[in-house]
C-alpha atoms as a PDB file:
ATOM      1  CA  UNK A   1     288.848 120.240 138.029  1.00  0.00           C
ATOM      2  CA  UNK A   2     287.533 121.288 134.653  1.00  0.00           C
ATOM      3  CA  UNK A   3     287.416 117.954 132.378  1.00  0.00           C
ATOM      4  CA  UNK A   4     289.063 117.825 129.012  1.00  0.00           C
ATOM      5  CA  UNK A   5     286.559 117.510 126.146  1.00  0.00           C
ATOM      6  CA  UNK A   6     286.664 113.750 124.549  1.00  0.00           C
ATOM      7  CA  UNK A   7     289.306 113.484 121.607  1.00  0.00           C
ATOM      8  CA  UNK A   8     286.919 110.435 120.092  1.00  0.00           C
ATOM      9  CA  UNK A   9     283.869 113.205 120.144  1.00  0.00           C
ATOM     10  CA  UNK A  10     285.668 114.798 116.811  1.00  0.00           C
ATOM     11  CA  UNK A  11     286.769 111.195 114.964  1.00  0.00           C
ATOM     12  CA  UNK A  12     284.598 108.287 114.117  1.00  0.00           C
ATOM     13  CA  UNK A  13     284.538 105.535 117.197  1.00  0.00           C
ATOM     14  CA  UNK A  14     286.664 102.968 115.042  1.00  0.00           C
ATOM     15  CA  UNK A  15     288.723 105.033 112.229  1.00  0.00           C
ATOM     16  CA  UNK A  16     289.990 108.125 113.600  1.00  0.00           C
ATOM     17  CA  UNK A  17     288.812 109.739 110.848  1.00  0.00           C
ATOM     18  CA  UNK A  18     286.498 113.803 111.025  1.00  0.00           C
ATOM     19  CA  UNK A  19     283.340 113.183 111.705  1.00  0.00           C
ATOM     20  CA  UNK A  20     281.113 114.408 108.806  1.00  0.00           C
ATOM     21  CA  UNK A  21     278.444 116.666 109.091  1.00  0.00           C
ATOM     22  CA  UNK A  22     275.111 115.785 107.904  1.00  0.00           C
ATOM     23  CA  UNK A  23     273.573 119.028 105.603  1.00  0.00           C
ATOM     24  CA  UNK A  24     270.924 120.452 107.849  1.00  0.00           C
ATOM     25  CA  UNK A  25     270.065 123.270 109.941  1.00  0.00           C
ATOM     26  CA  UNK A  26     273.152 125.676 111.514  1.00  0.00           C
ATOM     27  CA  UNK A  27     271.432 125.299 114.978  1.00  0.00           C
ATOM     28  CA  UNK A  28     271.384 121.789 114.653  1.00  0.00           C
ATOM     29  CA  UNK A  29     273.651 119.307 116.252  1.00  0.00           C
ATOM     30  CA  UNK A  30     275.938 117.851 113.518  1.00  0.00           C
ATOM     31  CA  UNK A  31     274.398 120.134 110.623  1.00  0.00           C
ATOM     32  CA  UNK A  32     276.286 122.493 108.105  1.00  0.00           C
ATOM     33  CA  UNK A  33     276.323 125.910 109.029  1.00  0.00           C
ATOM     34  CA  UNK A  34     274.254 128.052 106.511  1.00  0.00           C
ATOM     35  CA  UNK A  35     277.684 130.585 105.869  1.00  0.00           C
ATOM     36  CA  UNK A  36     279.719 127.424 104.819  1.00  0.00           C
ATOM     37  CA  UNK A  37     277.281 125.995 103.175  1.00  0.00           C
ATOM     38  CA  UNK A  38     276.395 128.320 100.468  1.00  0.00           C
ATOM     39  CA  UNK A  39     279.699 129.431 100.041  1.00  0.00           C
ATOM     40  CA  UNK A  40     280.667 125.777  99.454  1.00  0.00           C
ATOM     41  CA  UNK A  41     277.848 125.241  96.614  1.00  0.00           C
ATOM     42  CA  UNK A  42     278.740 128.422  94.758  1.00  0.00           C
ATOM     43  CA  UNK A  43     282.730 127.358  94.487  1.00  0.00           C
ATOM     44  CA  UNK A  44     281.124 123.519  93.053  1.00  0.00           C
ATOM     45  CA  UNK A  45     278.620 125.764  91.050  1.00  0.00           C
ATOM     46  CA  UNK A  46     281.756 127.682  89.336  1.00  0.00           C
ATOM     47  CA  UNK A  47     283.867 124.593  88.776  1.00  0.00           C
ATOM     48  CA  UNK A  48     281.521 122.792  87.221  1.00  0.00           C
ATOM     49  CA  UNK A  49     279.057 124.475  84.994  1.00  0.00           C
ATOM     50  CA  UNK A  50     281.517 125.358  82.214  1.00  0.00           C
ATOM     51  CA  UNK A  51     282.521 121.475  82.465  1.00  0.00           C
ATOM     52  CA  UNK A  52     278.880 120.662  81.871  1.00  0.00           C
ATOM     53  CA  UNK A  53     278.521 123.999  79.613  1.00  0.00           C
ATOM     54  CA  UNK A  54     281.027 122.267  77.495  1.00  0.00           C
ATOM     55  CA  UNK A  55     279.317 118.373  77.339  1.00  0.00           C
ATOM     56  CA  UNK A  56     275.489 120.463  76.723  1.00  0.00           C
ATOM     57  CA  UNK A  57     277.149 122.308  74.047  1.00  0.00           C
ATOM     58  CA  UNK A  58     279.141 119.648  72.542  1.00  0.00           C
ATOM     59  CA  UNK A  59     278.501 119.081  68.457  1.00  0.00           C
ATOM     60  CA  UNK A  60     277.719 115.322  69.150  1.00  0.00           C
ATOM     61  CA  UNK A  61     276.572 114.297  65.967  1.00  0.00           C
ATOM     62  CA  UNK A  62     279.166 115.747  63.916  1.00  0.00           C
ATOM     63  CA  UNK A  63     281.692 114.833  66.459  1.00  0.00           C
ATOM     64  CA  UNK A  64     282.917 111.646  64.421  1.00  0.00           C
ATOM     65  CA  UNK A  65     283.530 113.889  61.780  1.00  0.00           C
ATOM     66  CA  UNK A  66     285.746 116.076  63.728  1.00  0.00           C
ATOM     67  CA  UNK A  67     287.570 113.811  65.497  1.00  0.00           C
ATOM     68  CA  UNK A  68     289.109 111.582  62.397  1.00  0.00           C
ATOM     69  CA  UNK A  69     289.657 114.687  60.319  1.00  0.00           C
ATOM     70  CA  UNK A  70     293.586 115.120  59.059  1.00  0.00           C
ATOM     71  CA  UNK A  71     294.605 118.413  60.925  1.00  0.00           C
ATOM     72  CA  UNK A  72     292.969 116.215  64.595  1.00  0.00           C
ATOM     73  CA  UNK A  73     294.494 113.437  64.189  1.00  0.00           C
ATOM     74  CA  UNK A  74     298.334 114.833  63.429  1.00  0.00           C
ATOM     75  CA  UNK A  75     298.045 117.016  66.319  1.00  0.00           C
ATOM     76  CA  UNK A  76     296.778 114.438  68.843  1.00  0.00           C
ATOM     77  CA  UNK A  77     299.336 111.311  67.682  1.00  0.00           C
ATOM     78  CA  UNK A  78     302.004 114.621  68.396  1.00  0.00           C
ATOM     79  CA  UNK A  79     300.333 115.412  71.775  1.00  0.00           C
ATOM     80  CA  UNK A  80     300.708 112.306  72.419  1.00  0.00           C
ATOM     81  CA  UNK A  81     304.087 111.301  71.413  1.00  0.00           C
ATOM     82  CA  UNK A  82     305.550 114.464  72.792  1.00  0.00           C
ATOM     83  CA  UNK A  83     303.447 114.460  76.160  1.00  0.00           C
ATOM     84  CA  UNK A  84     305.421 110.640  76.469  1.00  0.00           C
ATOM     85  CA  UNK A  85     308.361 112.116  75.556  1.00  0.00           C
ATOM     86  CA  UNK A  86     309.031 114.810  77.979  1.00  0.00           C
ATOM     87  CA  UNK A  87     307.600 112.694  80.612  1.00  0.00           C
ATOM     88  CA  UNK A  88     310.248 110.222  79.746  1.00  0.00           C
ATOM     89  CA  UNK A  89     312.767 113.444  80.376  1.00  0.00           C
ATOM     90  CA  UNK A  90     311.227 113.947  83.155  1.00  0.00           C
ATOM     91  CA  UNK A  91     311.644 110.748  84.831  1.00  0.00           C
ATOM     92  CA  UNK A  92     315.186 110.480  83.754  1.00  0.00           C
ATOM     93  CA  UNK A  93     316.311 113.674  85.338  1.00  0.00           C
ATOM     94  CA  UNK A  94     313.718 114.517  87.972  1.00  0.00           C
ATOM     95  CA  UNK A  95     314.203 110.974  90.327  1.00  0.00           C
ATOM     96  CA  UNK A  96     317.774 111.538  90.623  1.00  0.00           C
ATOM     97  CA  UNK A  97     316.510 115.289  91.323  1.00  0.00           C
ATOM     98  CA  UNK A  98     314.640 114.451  93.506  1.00  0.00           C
ATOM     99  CA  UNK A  99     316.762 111.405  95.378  1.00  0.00           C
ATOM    100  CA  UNK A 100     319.271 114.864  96.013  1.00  0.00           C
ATOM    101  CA  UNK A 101     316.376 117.080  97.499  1.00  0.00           C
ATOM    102  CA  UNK A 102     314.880 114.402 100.030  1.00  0.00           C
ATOM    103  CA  UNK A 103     318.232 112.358 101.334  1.00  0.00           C
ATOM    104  CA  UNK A 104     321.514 114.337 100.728  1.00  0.00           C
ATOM    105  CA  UNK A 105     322.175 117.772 102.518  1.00  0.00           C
ATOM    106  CA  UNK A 106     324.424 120.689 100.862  1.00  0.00           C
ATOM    107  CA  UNK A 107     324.092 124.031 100.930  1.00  0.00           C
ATOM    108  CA  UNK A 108     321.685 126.016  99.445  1.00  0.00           C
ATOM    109  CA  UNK A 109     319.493 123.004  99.003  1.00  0.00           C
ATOM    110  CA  UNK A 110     316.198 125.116  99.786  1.00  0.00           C
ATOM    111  CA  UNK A 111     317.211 127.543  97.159  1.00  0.00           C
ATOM    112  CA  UNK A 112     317.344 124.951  94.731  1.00  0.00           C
ATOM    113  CA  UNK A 113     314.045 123.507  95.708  1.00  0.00           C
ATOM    114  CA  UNK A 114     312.686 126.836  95.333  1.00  0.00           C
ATOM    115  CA  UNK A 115     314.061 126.913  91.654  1.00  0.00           C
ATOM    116  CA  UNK A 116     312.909 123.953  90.933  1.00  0.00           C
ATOM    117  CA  UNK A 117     309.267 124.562  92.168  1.00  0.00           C
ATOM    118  CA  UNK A 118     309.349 128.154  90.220  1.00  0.00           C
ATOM    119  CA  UNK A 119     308.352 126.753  86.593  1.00  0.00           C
ATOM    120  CA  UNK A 120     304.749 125.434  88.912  1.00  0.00           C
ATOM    121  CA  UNK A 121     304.007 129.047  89.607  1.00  0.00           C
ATOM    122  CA  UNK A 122     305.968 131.414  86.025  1.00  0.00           C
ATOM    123  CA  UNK A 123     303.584 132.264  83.427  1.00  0.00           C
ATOM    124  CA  UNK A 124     304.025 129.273  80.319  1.00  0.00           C
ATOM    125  CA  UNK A 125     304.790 132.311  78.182  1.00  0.00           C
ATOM    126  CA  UNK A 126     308.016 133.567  80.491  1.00  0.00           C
ATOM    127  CA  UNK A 127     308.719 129.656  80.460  1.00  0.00           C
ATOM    128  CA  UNK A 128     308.787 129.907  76.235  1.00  0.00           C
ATOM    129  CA  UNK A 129     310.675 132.823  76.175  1.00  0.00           C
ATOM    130  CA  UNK A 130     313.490 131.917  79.036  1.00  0.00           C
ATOM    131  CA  UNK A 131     313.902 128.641  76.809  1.00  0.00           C
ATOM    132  CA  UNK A 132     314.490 130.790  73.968  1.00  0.00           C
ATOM    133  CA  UNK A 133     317.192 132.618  75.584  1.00  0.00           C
ATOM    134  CA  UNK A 134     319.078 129.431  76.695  1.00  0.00           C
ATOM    135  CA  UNK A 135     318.779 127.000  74.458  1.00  0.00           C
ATOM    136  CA  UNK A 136     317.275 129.177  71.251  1.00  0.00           C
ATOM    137  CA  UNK A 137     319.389 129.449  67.969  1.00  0.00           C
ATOM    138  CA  UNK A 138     321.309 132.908  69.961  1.00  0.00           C
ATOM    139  CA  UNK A 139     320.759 132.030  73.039  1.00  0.00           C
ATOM    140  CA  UNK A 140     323.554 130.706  75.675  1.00  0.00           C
ATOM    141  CA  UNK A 141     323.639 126.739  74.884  1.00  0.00           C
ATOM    142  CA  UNK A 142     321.934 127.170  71.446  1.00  0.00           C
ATOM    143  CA  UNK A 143     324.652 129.260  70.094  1.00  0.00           C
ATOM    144  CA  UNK A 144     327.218 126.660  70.771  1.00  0.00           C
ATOM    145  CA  UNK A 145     324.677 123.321  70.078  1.00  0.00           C
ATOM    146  CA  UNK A 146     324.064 125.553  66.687  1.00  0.00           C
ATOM    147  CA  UNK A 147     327.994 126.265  66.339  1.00  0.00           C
ATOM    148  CA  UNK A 148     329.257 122.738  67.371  1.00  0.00           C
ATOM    149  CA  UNK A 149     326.522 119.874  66.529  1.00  0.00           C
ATOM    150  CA  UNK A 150     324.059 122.068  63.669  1.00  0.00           C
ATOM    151  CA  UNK A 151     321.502 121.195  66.024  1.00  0.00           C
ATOM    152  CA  UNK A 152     318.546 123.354  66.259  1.00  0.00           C
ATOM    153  CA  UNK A 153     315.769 123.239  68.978  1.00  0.00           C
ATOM    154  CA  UNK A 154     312.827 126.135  68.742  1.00  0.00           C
ATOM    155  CA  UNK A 155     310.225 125.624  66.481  1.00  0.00           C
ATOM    156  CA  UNK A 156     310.827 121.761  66.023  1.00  0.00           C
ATOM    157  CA  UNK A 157     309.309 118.586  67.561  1.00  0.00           C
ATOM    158  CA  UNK A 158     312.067 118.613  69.921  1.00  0.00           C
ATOM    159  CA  UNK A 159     311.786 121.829  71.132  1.00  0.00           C
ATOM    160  CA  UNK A 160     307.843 120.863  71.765  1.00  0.00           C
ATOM    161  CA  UNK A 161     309.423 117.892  73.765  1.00  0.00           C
ATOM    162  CA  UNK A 162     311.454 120.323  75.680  1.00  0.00           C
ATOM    163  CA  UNK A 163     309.231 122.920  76.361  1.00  0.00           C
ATOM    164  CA  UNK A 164     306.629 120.023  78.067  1.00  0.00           C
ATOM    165  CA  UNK A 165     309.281 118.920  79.962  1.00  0.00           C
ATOM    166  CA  UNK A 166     310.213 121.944  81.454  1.00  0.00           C
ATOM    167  CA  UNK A 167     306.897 122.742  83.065  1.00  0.00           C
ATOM    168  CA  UNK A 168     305.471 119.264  83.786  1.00  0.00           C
ATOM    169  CA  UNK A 169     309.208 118.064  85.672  1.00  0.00           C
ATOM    170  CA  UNK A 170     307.994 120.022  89.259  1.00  0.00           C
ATOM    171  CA  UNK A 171     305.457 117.937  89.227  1.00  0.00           C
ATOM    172  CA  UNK A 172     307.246 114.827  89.369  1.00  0.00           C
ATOM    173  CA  UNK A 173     310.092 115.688  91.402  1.00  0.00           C
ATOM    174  CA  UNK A 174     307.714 117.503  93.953  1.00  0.00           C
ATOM    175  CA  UNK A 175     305.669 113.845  94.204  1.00  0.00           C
ATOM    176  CA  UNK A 176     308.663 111.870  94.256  1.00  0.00           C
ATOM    177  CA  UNK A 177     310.183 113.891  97.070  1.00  0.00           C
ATOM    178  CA  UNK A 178     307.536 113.867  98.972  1.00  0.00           C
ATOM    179  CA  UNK A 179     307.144 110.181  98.435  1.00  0.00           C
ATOM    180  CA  UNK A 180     310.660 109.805  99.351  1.00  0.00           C
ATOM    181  CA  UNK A 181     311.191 111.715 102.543  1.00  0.00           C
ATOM    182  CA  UNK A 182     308.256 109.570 104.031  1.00  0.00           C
ATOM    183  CA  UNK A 183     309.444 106.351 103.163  1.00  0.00           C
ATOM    184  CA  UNK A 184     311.949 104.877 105.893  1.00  0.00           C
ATOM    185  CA  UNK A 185     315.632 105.193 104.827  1.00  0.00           C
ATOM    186  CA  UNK A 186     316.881 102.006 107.238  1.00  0.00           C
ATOM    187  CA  UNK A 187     315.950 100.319 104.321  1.00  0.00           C
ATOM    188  CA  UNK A 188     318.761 101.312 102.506  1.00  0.00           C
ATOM    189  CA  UNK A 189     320.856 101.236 105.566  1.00  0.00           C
ATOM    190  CA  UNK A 190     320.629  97.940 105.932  1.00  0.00           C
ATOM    191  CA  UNK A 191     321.415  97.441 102.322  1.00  0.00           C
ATOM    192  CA  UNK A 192     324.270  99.158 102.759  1.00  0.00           C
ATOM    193  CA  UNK A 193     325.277  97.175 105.823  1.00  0.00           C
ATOM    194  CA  UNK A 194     325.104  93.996 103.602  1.00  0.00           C
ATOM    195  CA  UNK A 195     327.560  94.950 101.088  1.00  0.00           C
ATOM    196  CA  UNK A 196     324.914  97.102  98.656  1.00  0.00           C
ATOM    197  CA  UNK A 197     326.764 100.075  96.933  1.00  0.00           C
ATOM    198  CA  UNK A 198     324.418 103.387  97.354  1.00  0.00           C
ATOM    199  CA  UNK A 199     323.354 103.225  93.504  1.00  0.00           C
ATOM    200  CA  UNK A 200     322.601  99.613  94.254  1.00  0.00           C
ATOM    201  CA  UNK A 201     320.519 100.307  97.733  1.00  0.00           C
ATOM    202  CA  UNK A 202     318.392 102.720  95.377  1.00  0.00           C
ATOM    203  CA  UNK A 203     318.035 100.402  92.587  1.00  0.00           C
ATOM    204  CA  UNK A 204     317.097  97.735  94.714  1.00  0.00           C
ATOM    205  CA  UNK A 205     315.728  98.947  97.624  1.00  0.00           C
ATOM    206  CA  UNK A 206     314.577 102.587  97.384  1.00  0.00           C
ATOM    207  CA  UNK A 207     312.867 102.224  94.030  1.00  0.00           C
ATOM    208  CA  UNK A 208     310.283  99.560  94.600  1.00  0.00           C
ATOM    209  CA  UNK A 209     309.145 101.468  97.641  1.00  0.00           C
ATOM    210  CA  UNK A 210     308.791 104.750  95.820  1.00  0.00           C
ATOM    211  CA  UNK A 211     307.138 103.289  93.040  1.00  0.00           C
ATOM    212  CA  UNK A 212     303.665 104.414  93.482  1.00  0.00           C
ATOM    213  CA  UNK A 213     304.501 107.915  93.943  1.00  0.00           C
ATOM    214  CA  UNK A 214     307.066 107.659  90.726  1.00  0.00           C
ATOM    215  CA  UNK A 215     303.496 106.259  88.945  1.00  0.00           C
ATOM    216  CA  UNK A 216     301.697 109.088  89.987  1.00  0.00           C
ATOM    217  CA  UNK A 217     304.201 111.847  89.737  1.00  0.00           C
ATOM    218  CA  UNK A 218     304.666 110.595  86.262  1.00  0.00           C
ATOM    219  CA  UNK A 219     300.704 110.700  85.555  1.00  0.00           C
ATOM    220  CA  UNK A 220     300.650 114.497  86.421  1.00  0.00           C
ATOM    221  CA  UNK A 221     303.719 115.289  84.510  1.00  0.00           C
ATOM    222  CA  UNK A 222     302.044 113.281  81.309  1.00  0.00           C
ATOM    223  CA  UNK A 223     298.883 115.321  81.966  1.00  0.00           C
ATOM    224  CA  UNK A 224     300.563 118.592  82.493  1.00  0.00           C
ATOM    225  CA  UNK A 225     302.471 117.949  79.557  1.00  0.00           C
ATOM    226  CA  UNK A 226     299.685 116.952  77.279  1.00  0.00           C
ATOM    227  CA  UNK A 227     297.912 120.382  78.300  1.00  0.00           C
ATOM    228  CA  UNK A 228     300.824 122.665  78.271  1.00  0.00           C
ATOM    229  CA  UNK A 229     300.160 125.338  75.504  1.00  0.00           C
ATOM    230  CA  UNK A 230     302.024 129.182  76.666  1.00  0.00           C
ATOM    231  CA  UNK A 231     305.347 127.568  76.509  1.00  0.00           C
ATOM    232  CA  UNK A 232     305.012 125.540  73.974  1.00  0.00           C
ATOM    233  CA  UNK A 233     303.560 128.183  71.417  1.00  0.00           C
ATOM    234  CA  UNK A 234     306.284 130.500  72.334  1.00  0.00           C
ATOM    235  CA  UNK A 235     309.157 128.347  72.115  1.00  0.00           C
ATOM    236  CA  UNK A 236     307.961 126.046  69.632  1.00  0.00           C
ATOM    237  CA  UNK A 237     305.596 127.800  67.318  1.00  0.00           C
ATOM    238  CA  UNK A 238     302.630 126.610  65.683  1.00  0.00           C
ATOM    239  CA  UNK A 239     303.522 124.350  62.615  1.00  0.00           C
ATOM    240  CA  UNK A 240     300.755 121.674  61.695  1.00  0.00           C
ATOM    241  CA  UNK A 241     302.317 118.301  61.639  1.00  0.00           C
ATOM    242  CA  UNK A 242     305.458 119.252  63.279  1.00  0.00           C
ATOM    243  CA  UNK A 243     304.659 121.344  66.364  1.00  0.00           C
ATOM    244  CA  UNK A 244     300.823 122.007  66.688  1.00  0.00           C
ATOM    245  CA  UNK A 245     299.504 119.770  69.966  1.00  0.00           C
ATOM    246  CA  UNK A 246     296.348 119.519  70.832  1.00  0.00           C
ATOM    247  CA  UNK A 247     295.827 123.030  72.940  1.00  0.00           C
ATOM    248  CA  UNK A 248     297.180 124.551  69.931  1.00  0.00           C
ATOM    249  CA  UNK A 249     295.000 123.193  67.876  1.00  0.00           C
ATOM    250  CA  UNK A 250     292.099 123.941  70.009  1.00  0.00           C
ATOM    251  CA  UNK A 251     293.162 127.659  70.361  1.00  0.00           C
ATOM    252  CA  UNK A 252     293.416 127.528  66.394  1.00  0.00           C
ATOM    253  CA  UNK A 253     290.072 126.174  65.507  1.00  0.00           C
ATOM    254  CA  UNK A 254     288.250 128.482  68.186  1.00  0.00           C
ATOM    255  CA  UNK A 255     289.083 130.967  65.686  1.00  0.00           C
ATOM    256  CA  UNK A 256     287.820 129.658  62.861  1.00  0.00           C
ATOM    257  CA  UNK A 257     285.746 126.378  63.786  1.00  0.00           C
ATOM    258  CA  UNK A 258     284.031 126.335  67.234  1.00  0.00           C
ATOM    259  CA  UNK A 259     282.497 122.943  67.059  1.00  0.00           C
ATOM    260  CA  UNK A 260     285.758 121.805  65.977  1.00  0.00           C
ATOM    261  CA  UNK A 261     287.336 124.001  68.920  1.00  0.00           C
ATOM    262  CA  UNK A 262     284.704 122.078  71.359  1.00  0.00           C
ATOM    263  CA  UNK A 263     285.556 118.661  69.796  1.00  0.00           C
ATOM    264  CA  UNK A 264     289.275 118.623  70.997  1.00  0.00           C
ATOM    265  CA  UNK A 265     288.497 120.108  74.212  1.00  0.00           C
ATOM    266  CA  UNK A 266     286.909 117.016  75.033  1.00  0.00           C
ATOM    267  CA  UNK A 267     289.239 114.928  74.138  1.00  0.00           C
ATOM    268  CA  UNK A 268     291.540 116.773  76.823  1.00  0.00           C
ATOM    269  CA  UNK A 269     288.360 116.913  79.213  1.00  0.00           C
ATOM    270  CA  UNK A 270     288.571 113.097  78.663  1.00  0.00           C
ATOM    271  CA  UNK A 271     292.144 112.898  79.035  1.00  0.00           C
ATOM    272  CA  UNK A 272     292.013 114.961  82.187  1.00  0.00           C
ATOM    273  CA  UNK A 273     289.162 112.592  83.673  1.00  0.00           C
ATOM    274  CA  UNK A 274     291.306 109.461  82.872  1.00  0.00           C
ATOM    275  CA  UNK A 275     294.430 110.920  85.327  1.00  0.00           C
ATOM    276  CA  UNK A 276     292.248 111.933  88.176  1.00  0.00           C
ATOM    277  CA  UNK A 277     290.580 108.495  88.303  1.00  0.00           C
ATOM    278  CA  UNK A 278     294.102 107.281  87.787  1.00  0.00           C
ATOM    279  CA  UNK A 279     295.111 108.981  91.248  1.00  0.00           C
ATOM    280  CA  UNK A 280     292.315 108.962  92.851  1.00  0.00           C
ATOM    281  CA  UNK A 281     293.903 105.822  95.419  1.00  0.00           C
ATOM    282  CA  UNK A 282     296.984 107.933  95.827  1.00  0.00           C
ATOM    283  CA  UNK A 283     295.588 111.252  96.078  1.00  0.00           C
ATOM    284  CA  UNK A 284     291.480 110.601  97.659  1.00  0.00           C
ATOM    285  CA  UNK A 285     290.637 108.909 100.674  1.00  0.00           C
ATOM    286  CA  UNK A 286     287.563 107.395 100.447  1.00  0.00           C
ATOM    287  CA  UNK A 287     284.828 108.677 103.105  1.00  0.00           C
END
């Protein structure tokens, strides 16, 4: 009878984890083979040269300077505020979202999934100009919010706030869900056993547990939202003070100020590195 090859030969002895393969020779037990391995250094190669294109060529000296100039400063307090802003939308409306998505079933609940995954992969621009048609001064809401309230949303700090949220909410109701649909719902069934209402099974019960992946989901919506610039730009303009972020301001100055353009980019490069070492206990497993 032909044996069956040893399921601990692939895993570690104690952790279960893939082996790793030393770098060596192809022909070598427990080495790299040569096709993987160059193809592997070239991808690191391309990610991270114009990262460290952008540190060699940064105007250190001057970068003081840059960074507490007038025009820096009101676009990153807005960055920021806005950035906190949406993700506060986004926590408001996408947990309940995504409560619906991982424990109730109606129909047509992949559909809506779908939708709500689709701002991930549209072009920021479409984003801008789909906001414009719904909620811009002529579009479908904005023509009665104009009509009935005199409230106006394009090309104001609100419609910045809006336009964030719209692209940076899949990200939290796509962690959330996920976060959800693994945790065990007996929890709540036993709260509801004891006397707990739904809402108060969830308050109680279901949010503590989901907490982590509500922190993280959260982090990537700040981040995306802090970075978003198509959408913004087209639904929002480009006003200093009022609705020029940070990316916009970056874009702007490459025009007319490159060290000034480089400046801000590390500030988002910064910003960027803060999140992933943020996640990196949810998201990494250590080796």
């Amino acid at each position: 009878m032909t044996s069956l090859p040893d399921p601990g030969a692939a895993t570690g002895p104690r952790t279960g984890r893939p082996r790793r393969h030393r770098v060596g020779a192809g022909g070598r037990r427990g080495g790299v083979p040569l096709p993987l391995l160059l193809p592997g250094v070239l991808a690191l190669a391309f990610l991270l040269l114009p990262l460290l294109a952008l540190l060699l060529r940064a105007p250190w000296r001057s970068l003081p300077d840059q960074l507490t100039s007038t025009e820096v400063w009101q676009a990153l307090q807005l960055s920021l505020v806005s950035a906190t802003a949406a993700t506060a939308v986004s926590l408001v409306l996408g947990v309940p979202l995504a409560w619906l998505l991982a424990r109730t079933d109606f129909p047509g609940r992949g559909l809506v999934r779908a939708l709500v995954t689709l701002p991930l992969v549209l072009p920021p621009v479409v984003g801008g100009v789909a906001l414009l048609l719904a909620v811009g001064r002529n579009g479908v809401i904005g023509t009665w919010l104009d009509a009935w309230f005199g409230v106006t949303l394009p090309f104001t700090t609100a419609g910045v706030v809006i336009a964030e949220a719209f692209v940076a909410m899949p990200f939290l109701v796509i962690s959330v869900e996920g976060t959800l649909r693994a945790a065990d719902p007996r929890y709540e069934e036993a709260a509801a056993t004891l006397g707990a209402s739904r809402f108060t099974a969830f308050r109680r019960v279901t949010l503590p547990l989901i907490a982590p992946g509500i922190a993280a989901g959260a982090m990537l919506a700040w981040a995306r939202a802090l970075g978003e610039f198509g959408a913004t730009i087209t639904f929002a303009g480009n006003f200093p003070g009022r609705t020029q972020t940070m990316p916009l301001a970056v874009y702007l100055a490459l025009q007319n100020d490159p060290e000034a353009a480089i400046s801000l980019s590390l500030v988002l490069l910064a910003v960027s590195i803060a999140v992933l070492a943020g996640l990196r206990d949810r998201w990494m497993t250590a080796s």
